[in-house]
C-alpha atoms as a PDB file:
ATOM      1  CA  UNK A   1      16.225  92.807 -35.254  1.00  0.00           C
ATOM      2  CA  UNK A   2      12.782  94.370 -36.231  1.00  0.00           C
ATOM      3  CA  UNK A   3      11.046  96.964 -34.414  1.00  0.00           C
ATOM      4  CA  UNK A   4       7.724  95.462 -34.924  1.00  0.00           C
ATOM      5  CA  UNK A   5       9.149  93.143 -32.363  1.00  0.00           C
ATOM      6  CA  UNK A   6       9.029  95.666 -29.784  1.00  0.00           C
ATOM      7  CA  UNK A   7       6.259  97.840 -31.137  1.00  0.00           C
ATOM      8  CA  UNK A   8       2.688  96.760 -31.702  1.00  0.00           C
ATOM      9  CA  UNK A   9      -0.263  98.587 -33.723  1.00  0.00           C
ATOM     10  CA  UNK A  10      -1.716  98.576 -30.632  1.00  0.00           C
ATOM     11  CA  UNK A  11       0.694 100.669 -29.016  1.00  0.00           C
ATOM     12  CA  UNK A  12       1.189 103.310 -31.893  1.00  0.00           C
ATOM     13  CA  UNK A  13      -1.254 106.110 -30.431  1.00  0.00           C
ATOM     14  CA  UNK A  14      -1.950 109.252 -33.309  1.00  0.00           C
ATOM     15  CA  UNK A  15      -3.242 112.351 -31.858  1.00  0.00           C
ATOM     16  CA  UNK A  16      -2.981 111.655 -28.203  1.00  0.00           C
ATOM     17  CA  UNK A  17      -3.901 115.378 -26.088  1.00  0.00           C
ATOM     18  CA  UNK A  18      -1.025 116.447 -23.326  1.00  0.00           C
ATOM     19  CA  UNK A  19      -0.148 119.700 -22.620  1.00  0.00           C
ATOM     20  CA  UNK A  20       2.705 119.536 -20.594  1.00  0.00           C
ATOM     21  CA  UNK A  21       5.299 116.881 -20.787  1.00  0.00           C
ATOM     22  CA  UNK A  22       4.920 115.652 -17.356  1.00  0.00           C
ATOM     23  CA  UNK A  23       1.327 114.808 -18.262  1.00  0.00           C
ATOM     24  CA  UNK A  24       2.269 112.801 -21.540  1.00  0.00           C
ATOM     25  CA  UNK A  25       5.120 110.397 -19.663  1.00  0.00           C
ATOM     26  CA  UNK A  26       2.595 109.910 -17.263  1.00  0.00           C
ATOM     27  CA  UNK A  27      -0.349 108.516 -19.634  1.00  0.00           C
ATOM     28  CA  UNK A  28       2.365 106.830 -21.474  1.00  0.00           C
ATOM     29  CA  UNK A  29       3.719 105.246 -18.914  1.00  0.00           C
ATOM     30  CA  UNK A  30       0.390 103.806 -17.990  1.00  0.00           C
ATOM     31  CA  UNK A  31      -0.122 102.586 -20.674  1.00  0.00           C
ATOM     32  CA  UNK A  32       3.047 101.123 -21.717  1.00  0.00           C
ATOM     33  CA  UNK A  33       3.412  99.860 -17.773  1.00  0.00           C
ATOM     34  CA  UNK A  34      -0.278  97.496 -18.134  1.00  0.00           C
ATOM     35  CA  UNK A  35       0.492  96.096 -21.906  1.00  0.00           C
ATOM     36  CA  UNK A  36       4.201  94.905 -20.665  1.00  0.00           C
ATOM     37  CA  UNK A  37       3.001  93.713 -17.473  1.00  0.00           C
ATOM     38  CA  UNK A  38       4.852  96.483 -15.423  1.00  0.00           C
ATOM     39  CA  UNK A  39       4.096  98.031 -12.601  1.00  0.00           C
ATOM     40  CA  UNK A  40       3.295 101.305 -13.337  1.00  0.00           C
ATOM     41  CA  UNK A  41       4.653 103.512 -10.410  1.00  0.00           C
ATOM     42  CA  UNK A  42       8.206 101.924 -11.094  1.00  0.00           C
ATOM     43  CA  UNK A  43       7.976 102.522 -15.014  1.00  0.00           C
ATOM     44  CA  UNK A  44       6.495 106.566 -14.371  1.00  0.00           C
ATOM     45  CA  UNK A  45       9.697 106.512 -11.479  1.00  0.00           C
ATOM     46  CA  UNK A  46      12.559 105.029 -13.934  1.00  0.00           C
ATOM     47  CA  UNK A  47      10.975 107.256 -17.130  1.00  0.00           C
ATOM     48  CA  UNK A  48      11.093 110.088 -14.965  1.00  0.00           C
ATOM     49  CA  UNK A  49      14.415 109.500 -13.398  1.00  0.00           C
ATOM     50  CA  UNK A  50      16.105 109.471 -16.499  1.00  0.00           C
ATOM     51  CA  UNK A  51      14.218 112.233 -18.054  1.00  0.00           C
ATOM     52  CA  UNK A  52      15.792 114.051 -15.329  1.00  0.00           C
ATOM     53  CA  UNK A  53      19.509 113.604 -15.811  1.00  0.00           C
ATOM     54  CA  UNK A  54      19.086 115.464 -19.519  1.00  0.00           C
ATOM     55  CA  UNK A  55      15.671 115.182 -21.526  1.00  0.00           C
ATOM     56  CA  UNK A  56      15.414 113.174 -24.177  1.00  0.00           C
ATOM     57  CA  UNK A  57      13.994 115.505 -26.748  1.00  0.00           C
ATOM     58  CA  UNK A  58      16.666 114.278 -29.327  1.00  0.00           C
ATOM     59  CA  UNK A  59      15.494 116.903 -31.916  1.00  0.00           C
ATOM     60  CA  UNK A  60      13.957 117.498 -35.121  1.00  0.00           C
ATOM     61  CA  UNK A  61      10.330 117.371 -33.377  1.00  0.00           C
ATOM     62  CA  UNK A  62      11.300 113.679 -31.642  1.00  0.00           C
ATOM     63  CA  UNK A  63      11.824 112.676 -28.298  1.00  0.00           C
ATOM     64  CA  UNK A  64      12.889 108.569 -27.085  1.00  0.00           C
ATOM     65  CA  UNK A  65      12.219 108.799 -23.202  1.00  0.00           C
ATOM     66  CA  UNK A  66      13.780 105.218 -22.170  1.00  0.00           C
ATOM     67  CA  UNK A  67      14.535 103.567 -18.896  1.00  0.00           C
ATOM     68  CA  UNK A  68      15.796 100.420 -17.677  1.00  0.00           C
ATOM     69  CA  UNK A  69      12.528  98.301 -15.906  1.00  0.00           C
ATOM     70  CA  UNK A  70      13.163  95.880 -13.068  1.00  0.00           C
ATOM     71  CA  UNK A  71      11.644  92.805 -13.779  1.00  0.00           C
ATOM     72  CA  UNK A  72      10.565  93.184 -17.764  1.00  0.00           C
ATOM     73  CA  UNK A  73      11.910  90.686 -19.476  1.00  0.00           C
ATOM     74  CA  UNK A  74      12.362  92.174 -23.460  1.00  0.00           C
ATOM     75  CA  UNK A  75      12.124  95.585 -24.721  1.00  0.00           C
ATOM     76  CA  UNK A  76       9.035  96.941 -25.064  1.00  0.00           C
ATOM     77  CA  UNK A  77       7.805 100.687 -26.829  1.00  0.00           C
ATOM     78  CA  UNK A  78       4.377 103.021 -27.018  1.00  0.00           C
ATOM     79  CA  UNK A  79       4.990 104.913 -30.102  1.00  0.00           C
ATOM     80  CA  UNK A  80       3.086 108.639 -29.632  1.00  0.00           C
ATOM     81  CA  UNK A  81       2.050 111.219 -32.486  1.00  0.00           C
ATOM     82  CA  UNK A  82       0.375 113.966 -30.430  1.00  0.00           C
ATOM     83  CA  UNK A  83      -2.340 116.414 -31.326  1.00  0.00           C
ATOM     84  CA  UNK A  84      -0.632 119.494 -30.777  1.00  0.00           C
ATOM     85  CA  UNK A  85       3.764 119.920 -29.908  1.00  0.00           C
ATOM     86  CA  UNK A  86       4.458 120.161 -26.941  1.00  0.00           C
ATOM     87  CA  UNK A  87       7.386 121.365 -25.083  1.00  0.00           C
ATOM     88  CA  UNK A  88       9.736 119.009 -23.640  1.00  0.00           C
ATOM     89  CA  UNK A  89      13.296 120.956 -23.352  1.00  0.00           C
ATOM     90  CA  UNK A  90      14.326 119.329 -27.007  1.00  0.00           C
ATOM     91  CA  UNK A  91      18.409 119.926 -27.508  1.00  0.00           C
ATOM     92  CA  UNK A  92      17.315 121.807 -30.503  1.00  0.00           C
ATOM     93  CA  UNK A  93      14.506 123.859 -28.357  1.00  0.00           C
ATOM     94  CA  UNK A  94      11.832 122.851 -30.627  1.00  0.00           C
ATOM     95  CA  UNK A  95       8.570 121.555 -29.304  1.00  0.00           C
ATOM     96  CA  UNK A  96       8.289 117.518 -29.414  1.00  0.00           C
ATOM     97  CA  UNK A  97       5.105 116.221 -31.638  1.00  0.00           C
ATOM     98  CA  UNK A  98       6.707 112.652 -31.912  1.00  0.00           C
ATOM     99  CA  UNK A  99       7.564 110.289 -28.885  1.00  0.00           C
ATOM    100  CA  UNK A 100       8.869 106.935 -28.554  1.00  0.00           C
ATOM    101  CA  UNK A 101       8.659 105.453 -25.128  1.00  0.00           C
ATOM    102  CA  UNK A 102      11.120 102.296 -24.894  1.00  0.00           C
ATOM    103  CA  UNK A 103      11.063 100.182 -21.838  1.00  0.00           C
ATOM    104  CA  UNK A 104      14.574  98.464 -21.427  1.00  0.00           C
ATOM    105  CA  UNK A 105      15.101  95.055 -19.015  1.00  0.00           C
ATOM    106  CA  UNK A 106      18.019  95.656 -16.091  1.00  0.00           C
ATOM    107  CA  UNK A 107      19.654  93.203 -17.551  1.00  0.00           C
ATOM    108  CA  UNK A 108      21.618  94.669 -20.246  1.00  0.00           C
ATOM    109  CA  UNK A 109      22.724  92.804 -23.614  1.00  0.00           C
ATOM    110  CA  UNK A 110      23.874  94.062 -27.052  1.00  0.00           C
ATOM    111  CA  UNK A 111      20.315  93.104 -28.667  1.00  0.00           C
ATOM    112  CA  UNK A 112      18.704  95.708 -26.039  1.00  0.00           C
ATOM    113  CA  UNK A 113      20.816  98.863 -26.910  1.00  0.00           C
ATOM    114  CA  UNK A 114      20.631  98.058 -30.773  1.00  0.00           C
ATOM    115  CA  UNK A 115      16.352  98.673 -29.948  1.00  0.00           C
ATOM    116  CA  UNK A 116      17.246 102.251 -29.067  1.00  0.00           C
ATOM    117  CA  UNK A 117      19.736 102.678 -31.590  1.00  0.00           C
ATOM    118  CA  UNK A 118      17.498 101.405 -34.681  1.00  0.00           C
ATOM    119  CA  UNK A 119      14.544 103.432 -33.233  1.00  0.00           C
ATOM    120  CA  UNK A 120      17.165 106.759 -32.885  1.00  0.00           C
ATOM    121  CA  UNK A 121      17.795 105.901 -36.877  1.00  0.00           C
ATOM    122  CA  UNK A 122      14.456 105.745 -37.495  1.00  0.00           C
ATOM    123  CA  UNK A 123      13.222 109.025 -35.965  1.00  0.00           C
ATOM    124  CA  UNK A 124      16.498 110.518 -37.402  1.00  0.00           C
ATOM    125  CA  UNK A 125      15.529 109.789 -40.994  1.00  0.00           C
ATOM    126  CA  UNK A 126      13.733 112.583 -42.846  1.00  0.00           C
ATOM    127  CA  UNK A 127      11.453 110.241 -44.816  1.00  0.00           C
ATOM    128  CA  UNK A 128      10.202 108.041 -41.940  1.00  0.00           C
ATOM    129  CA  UNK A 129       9.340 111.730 -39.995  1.00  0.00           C
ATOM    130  CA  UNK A 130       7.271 112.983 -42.811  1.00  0.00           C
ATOM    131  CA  UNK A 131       5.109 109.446 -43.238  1.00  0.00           C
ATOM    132  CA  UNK A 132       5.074 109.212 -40.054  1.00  0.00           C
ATOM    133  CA  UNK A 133       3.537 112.877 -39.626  1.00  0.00           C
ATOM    134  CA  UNK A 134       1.294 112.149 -42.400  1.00  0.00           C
ATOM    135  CA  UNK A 135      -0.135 108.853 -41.487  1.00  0.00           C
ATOM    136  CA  UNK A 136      -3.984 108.953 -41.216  1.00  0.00           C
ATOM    137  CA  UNK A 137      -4.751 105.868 -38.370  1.00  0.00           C
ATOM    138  CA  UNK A 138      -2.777 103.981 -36.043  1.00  0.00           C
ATOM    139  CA  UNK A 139      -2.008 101.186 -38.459  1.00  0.00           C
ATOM    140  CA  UNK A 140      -0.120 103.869 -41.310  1.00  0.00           C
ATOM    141  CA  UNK A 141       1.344 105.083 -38.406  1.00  0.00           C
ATOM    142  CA  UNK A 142       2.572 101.666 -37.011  1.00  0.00           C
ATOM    143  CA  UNK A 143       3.401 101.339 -40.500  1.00  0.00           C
ATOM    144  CA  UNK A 144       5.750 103.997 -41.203  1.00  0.00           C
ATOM    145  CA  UNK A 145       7.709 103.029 -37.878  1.00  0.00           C
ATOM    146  CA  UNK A 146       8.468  99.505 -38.508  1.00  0.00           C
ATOM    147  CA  UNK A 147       9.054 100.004 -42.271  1.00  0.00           C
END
């Protein structure tokens, strides 16, 4: 499994504005609900259903908001490095500055929870964070993610 399979340049965004974390699911939602072929009031619902049972700031500066998506047929991600941290009730209390948005299908299989677990490794490792953080465009950004 590779996450350029569920992650394309096109969806790697670097210094996308939000100020509040409401605002930021919702563009991201958007966006990720058009390019997978989603409707988007059932992606913002799902995202937003689960971000209310515990957020999803994992830490470290990262947060991986995920829902399950009626109807989507693979898993699908936006991958977000925004302008300025913003807060988004982290476990660790730190502001979030890195967020990857992973759309799951309903239907659940082994090969969809190992997305979320390789991207969870992936934001957990120190020297992905700091190319990440340093990447100049969307393609060394895309780049350091799928590495």
């Amino acid at each position: 499994m590779q996450l350029a399979d569920y992650l394309s340049e096109e969806n790697t965004l670097v210094d996308v504005q939000a100020s509040t974390k409401t605002d930021l699911l919702s563009n991201l939602c958007a966006r990720a609900a058009v390019a997978a072929s989603s409707d988007e009031k059932t992606v913002s619902c799902e995202i937003l259903k689960r971000e209310g049972l515990g957020s999803t700031g994992v830490g470290g500066g990262v947060a991986i908001p995920h829902a399950r998506i009626p109807g989507l047929k693979s898993a699908f991600g936006v991958l977000a490095r925004l302008q300025k941290p913003i807060d988004f009730e982290a476990i660790d209390g730190e502001p979030v500055d890195i967020v990857f948005l992973l759309l799951l299908p309903t239907a659940t299989s082994g090969e969809h929870l190992n997305v979320l677990a390789a991207v969870a490794r992936r934001l957990r490792n120190a020297e992905a964070l700091q190319a990440l953080r340093q990447a100049q465009d969307g393609a060394a950004f895309h780049s350091a993610m799928v590495a």
